[in-house]
N, C-alpha and C. Protein backbone atom coordinates (compact mmCIF):
# COMPACT_ATOMS: atom_id res chain seq x y z
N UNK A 1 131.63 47.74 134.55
CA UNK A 1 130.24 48.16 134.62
C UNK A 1 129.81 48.24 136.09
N UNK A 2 129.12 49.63 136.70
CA UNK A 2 129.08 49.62 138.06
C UNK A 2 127.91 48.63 138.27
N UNK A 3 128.09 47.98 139.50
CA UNK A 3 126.74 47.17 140.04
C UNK A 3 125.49 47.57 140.45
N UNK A 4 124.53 46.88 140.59
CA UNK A 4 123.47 47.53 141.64
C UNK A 4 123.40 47.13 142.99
N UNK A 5 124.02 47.48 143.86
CA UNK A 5 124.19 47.00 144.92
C UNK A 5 123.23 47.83 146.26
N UNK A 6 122.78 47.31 146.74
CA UNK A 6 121.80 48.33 147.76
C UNK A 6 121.95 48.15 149.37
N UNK A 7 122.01 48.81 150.52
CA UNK A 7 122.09 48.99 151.67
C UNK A 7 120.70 48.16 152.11
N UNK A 8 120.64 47.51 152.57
CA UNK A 8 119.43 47.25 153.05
C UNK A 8 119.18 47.06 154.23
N UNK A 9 119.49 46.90 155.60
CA UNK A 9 119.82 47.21 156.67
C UNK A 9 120.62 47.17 158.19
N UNK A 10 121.00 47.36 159.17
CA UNK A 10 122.24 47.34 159.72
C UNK A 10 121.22 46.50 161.04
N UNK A 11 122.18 45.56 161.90
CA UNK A 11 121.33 44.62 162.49
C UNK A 11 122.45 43.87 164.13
N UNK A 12 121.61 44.02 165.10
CA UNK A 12 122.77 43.21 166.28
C UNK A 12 122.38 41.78 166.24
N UNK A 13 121.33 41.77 166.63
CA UNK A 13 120.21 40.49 167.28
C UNK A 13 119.55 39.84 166.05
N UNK A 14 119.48 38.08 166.12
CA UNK A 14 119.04 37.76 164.99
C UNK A 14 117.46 38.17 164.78
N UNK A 15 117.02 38.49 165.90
CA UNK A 15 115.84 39.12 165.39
C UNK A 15 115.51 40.24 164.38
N UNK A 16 116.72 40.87 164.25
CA UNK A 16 116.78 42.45 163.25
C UNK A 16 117.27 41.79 161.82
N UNK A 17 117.59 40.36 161.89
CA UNK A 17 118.20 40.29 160.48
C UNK A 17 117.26 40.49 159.70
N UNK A 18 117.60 40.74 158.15
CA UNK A 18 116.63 41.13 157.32
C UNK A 18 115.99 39.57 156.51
N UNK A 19 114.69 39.51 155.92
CA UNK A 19 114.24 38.07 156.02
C UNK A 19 114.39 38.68 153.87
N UNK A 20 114.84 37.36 153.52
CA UNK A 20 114.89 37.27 152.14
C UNK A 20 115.35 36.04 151.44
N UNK A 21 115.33 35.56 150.51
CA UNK A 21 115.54 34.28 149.79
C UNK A 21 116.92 34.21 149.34
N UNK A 22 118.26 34.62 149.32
CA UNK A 22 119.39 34.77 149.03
C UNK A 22 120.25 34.02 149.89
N UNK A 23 121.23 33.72 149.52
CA UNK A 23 122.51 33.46 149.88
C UNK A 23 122.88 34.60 150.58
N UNK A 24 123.92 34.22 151.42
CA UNK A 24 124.77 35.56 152.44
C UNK A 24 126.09 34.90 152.49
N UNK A 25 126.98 36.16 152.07
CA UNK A 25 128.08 35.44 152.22
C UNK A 25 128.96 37.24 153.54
N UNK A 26 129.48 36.85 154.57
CA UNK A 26 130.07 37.94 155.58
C UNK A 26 131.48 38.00 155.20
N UNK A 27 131.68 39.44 155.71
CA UNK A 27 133.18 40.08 155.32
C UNK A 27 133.08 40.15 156.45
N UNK A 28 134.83 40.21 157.30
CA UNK A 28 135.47 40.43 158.27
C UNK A 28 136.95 40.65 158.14
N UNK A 29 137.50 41.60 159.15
CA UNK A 29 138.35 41.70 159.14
C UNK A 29 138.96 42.87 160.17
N UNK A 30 140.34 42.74 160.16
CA UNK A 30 141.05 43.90 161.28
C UNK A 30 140.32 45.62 160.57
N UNK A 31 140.12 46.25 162.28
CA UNK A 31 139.53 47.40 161.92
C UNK A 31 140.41 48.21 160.55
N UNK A 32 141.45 47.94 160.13
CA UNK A 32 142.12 48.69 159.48
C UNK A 32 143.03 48.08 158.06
N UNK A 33 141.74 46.98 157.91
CA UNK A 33 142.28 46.22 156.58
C UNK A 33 142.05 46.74 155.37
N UNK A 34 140.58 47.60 155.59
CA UNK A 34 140.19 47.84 153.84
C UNK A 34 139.09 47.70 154.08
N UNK A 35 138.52 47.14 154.46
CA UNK A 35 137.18 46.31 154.32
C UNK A 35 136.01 47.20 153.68
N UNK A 36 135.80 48.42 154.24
CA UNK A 36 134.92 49.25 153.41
C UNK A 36 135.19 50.00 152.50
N UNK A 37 136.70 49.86 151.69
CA UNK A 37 137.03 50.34 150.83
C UNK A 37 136.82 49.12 149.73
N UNK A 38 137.13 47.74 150.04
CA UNK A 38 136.79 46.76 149.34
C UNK A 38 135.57 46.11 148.88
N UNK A 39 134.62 46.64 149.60
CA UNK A 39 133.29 46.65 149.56
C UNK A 39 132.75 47.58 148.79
N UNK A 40 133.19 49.13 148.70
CA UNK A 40 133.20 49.70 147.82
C UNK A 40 133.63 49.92 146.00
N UNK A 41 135.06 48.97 146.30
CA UNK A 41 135.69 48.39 145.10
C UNK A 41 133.90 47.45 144.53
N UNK A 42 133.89 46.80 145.00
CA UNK A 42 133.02 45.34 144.55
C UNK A 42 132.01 46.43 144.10
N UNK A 43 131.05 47.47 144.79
CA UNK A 43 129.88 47.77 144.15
C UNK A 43 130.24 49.13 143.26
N UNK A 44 131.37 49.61 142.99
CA UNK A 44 132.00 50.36 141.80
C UNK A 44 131.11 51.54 142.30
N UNK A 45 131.00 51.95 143.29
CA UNK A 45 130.71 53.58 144.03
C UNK A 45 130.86 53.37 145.62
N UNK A 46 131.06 54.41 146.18
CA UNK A 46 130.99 54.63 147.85
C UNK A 46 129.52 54.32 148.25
N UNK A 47 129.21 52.84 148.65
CA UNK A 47 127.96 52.31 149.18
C UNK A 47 128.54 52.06 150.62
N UNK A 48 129.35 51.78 151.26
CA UNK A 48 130.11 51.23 152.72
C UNK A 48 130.83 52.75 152.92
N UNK A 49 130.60 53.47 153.94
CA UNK A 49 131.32 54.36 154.60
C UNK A 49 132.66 54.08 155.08
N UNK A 50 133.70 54.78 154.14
CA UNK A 50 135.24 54.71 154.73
C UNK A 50 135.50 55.60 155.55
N UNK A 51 136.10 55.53 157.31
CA UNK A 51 136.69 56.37 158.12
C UNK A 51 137.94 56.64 158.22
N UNK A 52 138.30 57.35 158.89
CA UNK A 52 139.97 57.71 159.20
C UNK A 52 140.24 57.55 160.61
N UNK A 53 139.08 56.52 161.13
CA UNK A 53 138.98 56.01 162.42
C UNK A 53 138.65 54.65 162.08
N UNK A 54 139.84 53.79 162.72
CA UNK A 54 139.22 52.50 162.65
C UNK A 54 138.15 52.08 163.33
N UNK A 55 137.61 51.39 163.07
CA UNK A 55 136.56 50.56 164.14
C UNK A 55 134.68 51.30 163.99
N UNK A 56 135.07 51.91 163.19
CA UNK A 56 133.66 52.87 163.07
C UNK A 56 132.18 52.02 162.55
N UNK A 57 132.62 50.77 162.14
CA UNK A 57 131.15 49.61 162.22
C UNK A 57 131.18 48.75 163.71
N UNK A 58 129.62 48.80 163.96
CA UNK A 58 129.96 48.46 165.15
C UNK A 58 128.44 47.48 165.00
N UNK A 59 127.96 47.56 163.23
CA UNK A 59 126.72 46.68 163.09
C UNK A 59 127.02 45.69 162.35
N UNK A 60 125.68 44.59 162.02
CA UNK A 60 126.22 43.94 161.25
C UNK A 60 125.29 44.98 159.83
N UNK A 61 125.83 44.96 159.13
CA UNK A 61 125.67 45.98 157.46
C UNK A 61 125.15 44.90 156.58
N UNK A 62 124.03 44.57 155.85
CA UNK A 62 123.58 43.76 155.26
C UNK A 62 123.01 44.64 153.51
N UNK A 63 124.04 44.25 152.48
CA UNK A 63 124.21 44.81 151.23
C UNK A 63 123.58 44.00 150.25
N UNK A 64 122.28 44.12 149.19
CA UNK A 64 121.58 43.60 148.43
C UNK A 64 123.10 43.37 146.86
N UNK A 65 123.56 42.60 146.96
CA UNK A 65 124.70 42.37 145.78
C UNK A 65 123.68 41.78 144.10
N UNK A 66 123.00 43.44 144.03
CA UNK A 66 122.26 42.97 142.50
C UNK A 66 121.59 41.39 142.50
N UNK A 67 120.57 41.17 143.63
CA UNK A 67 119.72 40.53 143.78
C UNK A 67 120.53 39.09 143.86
N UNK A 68 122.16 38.93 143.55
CA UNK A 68 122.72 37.91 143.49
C UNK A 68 122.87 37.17 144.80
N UNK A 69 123.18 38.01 145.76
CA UNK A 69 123.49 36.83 146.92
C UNK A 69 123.60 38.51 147.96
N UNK A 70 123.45 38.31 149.25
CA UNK A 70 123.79 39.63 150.34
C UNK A 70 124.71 39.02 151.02
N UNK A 71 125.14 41.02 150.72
CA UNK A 71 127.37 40.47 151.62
C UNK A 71 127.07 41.16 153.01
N UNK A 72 127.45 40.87 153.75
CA UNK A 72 127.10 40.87 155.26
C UNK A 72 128.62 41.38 156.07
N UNK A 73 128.65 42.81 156.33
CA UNK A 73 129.94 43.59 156.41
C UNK A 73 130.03 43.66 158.01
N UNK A 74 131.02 42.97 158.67
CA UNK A 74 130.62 42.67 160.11
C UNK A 74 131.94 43.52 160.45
N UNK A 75 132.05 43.78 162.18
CA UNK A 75 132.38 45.07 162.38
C UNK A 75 133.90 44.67 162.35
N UNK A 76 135.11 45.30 162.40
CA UNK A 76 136.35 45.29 162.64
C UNK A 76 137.00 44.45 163.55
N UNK A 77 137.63 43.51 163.75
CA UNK A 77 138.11 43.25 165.27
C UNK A 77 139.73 43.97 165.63
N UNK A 78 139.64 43.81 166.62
CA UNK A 78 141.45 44.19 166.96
C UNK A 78 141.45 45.55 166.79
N UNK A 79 140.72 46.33 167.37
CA UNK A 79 140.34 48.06 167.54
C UNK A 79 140.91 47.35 169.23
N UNK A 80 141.67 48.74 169.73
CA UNK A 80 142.00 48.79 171.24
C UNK A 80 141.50 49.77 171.97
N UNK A 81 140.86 50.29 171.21
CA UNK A 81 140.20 51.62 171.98
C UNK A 81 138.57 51.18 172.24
N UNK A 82 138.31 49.90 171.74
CA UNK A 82 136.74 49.25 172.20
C UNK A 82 137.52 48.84 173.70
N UNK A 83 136.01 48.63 174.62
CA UNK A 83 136.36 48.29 175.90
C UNK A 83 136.19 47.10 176.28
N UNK A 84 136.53 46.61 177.24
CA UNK A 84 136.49 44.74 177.29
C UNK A 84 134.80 44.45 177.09
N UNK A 85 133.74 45.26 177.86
CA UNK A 85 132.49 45.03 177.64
C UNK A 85 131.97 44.88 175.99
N UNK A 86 132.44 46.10 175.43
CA UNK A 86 132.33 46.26 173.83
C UNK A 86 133.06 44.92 173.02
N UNK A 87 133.80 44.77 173.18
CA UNK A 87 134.59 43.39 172.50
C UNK A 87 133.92 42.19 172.77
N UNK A 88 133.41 42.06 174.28
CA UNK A 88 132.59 40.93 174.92
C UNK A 88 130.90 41.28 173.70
N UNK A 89 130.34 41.87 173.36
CA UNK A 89 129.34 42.20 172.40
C UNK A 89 129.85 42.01 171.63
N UNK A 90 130.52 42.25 170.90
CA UNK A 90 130.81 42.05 169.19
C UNK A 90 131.32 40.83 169.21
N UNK A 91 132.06 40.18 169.95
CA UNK A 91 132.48 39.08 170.04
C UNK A 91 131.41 37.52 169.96
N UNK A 92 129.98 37.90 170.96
CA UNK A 92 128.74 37.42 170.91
C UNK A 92 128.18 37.77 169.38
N UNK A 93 128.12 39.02 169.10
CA UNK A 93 127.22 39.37 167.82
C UNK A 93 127.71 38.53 166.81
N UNK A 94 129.08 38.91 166.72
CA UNK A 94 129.91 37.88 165.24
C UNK A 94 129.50 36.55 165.42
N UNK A 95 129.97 36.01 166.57
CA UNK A 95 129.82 34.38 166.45
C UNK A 95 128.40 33.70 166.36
N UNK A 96 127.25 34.20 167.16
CA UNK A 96 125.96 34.13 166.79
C UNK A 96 125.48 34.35 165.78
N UNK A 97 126.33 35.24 164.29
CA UNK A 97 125.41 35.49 163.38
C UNK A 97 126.42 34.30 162.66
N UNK A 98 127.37 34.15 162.97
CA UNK A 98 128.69 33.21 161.85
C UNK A 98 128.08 31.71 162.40
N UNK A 99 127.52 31.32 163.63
CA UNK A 99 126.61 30.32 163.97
C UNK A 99 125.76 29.61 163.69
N UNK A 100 125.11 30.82 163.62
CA UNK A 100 123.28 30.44 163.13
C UNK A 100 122.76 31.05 161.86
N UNK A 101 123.37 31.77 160.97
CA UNK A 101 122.66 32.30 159.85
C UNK A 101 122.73 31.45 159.12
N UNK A 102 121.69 30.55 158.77
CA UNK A 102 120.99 28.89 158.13
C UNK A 102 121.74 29.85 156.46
N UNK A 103 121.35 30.60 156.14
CA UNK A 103 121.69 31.22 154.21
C UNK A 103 122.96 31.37 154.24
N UNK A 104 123.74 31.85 155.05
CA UNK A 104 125.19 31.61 154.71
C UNK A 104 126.27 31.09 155.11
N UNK A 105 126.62 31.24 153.29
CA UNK A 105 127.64 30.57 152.52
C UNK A 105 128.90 30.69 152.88
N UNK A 106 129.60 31.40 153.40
CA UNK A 106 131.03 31.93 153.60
C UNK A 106 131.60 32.57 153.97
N UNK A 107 132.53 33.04 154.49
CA UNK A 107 133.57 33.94 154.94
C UNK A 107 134.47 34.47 153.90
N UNK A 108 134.55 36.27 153.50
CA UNK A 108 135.46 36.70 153.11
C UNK A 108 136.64 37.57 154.31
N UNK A 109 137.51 37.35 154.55
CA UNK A 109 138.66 37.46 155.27
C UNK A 109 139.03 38.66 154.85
N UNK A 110 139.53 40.40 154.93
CA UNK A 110 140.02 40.70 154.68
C UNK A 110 141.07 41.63 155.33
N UNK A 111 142.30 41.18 154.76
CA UNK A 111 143.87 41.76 155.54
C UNK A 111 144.07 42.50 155.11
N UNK A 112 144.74 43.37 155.22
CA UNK A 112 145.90 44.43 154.61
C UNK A 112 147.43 43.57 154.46
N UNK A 113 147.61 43.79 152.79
CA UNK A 113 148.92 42.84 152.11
C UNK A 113 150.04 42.68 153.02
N UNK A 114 150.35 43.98 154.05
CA UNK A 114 151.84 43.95 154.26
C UNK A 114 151.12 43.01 155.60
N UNK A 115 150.64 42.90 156.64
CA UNK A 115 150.35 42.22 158.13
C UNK A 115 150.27 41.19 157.52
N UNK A 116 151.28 40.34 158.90
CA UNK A 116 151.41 38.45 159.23
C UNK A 116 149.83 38.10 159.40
N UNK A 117 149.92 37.10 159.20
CA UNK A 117 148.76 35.94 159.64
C UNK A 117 148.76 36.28 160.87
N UNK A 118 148.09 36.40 161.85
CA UNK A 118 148.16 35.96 163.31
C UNK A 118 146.88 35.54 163.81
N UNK A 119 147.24 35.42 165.52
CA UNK A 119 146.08 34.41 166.46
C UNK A 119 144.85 34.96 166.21
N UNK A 120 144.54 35.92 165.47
CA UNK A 120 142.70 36.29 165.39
C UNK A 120 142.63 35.86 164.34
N UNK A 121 143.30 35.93 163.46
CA UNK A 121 143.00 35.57 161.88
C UNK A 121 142.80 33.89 162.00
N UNK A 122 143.63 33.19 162.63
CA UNK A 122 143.63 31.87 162.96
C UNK A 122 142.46 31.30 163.71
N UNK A 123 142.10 32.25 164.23
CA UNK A 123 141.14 31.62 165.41
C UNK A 123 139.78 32.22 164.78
N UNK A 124 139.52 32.99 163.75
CA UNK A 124 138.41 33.28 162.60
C UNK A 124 138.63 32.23 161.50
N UNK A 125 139.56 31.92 161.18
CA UNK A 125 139.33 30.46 160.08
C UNK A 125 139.25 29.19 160.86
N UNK A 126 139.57 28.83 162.27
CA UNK A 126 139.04 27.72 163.20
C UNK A 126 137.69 27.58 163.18
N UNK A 127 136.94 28.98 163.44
CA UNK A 127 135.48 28.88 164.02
C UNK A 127 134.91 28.77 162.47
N UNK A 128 135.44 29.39 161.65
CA UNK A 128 134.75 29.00 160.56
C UNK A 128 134.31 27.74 160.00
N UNK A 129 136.17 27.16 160.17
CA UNK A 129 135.89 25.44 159.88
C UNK A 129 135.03 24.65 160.78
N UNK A 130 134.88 25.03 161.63
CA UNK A 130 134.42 24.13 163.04
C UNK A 130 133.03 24.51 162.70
N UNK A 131 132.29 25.74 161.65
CA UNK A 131 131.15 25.87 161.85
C UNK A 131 130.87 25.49 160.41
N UNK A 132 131.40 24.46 159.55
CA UNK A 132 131.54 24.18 157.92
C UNK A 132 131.32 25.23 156.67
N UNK A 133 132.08 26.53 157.19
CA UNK A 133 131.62 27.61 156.40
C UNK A 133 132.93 27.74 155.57
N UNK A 134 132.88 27.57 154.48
CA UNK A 134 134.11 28.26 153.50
C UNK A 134 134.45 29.56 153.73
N UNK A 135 135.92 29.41 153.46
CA UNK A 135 136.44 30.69 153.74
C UNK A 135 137.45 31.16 152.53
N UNK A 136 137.50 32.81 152.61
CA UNK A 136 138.67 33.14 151.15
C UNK A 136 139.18 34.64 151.96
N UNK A 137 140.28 34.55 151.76
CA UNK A 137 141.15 35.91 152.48
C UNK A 137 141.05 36.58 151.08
N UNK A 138 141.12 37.97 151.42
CA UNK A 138 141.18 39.19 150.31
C UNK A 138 142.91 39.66 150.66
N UNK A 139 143.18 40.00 150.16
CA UNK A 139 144.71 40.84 151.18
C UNK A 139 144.48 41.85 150.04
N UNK A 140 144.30 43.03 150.57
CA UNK A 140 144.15 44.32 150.74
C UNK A 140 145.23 45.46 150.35
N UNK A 141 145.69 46.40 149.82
CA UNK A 141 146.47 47.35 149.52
C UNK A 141 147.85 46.44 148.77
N UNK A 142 147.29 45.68 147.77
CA UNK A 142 148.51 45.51 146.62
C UNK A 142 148.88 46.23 146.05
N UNK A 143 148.85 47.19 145.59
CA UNK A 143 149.66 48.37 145.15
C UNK A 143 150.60 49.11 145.90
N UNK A 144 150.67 49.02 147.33
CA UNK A 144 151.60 49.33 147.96
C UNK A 144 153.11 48.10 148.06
N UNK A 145 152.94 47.44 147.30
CA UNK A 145 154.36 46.45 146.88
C UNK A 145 154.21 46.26 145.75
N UNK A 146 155.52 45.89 144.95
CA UNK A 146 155.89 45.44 143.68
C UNK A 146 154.94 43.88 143.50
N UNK A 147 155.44 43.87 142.33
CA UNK A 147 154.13 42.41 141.74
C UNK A 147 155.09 41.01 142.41
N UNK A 148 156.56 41.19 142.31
CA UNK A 148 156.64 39.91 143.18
C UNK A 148 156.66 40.00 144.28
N UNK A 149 156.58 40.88 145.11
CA UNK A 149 156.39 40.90 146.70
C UNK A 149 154.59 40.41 146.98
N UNK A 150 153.96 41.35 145.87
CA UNK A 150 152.63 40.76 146.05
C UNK A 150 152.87 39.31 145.92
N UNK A 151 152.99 38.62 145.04
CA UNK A 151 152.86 37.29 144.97
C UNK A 151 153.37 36.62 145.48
N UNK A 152 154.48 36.63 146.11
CA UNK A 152 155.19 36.29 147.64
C UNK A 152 153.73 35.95 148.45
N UNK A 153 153.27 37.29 148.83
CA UNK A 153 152.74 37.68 150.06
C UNK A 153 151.66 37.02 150.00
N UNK A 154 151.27 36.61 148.60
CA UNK A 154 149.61 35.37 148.65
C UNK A 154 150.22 34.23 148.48
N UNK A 155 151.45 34.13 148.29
CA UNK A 155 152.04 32.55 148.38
C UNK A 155 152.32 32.25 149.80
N UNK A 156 152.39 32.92 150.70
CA UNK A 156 153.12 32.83 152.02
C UNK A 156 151.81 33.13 152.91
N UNK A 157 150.46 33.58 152.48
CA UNK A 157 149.35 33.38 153.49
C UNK A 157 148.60 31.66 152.90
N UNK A 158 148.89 31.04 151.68
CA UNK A 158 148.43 30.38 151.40
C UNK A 158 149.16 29.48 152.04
N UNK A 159 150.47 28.81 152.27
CA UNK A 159 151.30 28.25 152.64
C UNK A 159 151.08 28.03 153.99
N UNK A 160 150.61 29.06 155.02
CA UNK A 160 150.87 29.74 156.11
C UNK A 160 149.07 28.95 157.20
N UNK A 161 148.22 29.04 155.98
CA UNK A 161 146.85 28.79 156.10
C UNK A 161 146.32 27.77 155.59
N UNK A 162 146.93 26.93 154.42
CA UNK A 162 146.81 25.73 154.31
C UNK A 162 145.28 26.00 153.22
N UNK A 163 144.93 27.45 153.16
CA UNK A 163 143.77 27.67 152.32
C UNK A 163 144.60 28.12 150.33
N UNK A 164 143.39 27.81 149.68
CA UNK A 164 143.82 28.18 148.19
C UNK A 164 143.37 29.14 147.68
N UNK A 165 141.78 29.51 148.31
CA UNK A 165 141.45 31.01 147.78
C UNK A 165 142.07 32.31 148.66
N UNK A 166 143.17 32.79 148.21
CA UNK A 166 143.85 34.13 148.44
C UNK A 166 143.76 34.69 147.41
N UNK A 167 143.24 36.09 147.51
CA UNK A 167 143.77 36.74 146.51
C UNK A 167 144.11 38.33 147.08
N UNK A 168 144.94 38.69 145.82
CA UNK A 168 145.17 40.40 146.41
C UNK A 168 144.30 41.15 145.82
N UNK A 169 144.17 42.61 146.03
CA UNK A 169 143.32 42.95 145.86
C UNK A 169 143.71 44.36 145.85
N UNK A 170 143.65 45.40 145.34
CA UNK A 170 143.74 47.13 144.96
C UNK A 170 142.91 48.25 144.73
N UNK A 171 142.64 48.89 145.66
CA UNK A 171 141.59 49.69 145.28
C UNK A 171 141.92 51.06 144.40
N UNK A 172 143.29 51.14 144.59
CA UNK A 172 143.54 52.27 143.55
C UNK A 172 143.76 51.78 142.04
N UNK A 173 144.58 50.48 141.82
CA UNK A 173 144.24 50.22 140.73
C UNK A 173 143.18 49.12 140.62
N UNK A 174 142.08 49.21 141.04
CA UNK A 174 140.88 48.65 141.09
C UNK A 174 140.87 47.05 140.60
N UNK A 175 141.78 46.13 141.37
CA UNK A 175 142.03 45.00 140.77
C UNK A 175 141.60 43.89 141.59
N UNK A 176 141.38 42.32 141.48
CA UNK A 176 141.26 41.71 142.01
C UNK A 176 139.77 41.47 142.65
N UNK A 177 138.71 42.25 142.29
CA UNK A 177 137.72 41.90 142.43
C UNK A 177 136.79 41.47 141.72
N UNK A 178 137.13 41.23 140.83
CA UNK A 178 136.74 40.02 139.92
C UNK A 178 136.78 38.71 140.05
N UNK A 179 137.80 38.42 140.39
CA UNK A 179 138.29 37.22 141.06
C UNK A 179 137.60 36.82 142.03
N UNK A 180 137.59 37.73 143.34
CA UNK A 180 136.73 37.38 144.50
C UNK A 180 135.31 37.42 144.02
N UNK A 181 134.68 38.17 143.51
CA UNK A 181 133.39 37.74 142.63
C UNK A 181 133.62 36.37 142.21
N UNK A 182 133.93 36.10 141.21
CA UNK A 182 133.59 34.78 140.38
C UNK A 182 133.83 33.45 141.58
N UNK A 183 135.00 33.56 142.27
CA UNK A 183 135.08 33.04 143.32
C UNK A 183 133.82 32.49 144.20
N UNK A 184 133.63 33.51 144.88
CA UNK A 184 132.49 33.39 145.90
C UNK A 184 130.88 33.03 144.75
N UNK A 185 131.23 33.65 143.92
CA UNK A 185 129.58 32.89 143.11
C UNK A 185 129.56 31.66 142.86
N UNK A 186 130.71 31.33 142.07
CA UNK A 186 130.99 30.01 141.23
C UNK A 186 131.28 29.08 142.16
N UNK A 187 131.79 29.37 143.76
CA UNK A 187 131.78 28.08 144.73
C UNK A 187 130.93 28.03 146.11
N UNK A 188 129.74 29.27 146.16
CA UNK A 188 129.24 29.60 147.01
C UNK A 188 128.22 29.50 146.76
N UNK A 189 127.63 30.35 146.26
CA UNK A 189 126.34 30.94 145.69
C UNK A 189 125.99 30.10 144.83
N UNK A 190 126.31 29.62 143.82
CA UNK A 190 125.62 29.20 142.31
C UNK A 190 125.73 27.73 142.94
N UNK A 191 126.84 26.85 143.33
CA UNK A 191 126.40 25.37 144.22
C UNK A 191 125.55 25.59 145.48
């Protein structure tokens, strides 16, 4: 059943955030994980603009999730074509809103299935812990491996991360977001 999910507005400075009574839970991830295709999965139509250029959010995107809680779509990291000044901004923007936003709940992580763990991904679940925010990796394009390579590949970020919410996730065969739903409500949102 598609959702009602609504755009509600794009924001640098905590002064632009949008003021409302909800939970917030932020997506992040490498410019070229999925992320606005997975965001799109979750609200069951094209609400998040997908490019054929990575790095093309450069706000923070603040999405009304059917009055349930707002998902907070923050920009790409690990684009090389941003410039040290540009990285030095987004770098401020992320951590100031992953800082100080008093409503949220969590971090969704999202990778692309086949890429290692590495030092950004590590050093985004540090600041998380260090800032007591739960965190859950998505891993991204499961359909591009067989079902035990997938399950390898969430056994070996779980192993790897010492975290339990992994899951995979498919946008062609539209899977796994259910999971990250019930997930993020049932240990985020609803406690």
């Amino acid at each position: 059943m598609p959702k009602k999910i609504q755009f509600i507005k794009s924001a640098v400075f905590p002064t632009d955030y949008p003021e409302h009574k909800m939970y917030e839970v932020a997506i992040a991830g490498r410019s070229n994980a999925g992320k606005s295709s997975f965001i799109n999965g979750l609200a069951s139509n094209k609400i998040a603009k997908v490019s054929s250029t990575p790095g093309k959010t450069r706000l923070l995107n603040f999405f009304n999730m059917e009055n349930s809680y707002v998902l907070v779509d923050m920009p790409g990291y690990g684009f090389a074509a941003r410039s040290g000044k540009e990285m030095n901004e987004w770098e401020k923007m992320v951590e100031t809103f992953l800082s100080s936003r008093e409503c949220l709940k969590g971090l969704i992580l999202v990778m692309d299935i086949r890429r290692a763990w590495t030092d950004e991904e590590e050093l985004l679940k540090e600041f998380t812990e260090r800032n007591g925010l739960p965190i859950a990796v998505v891993l991204t394009k499961a359909d591009k491996m067989s079902r035990s390579q997938m399950l390898q590949a969430v056994a070996k970020i779980k192993k790897q991360t010492g975290l339990s919410a992994v899951f995979a996730s498919s946008t062609l065969q539209k899977t796994g977001y259910d999971e990250v739903e019930t997930h993020v409500f049932e240990n985020w949102i609803k406690s």
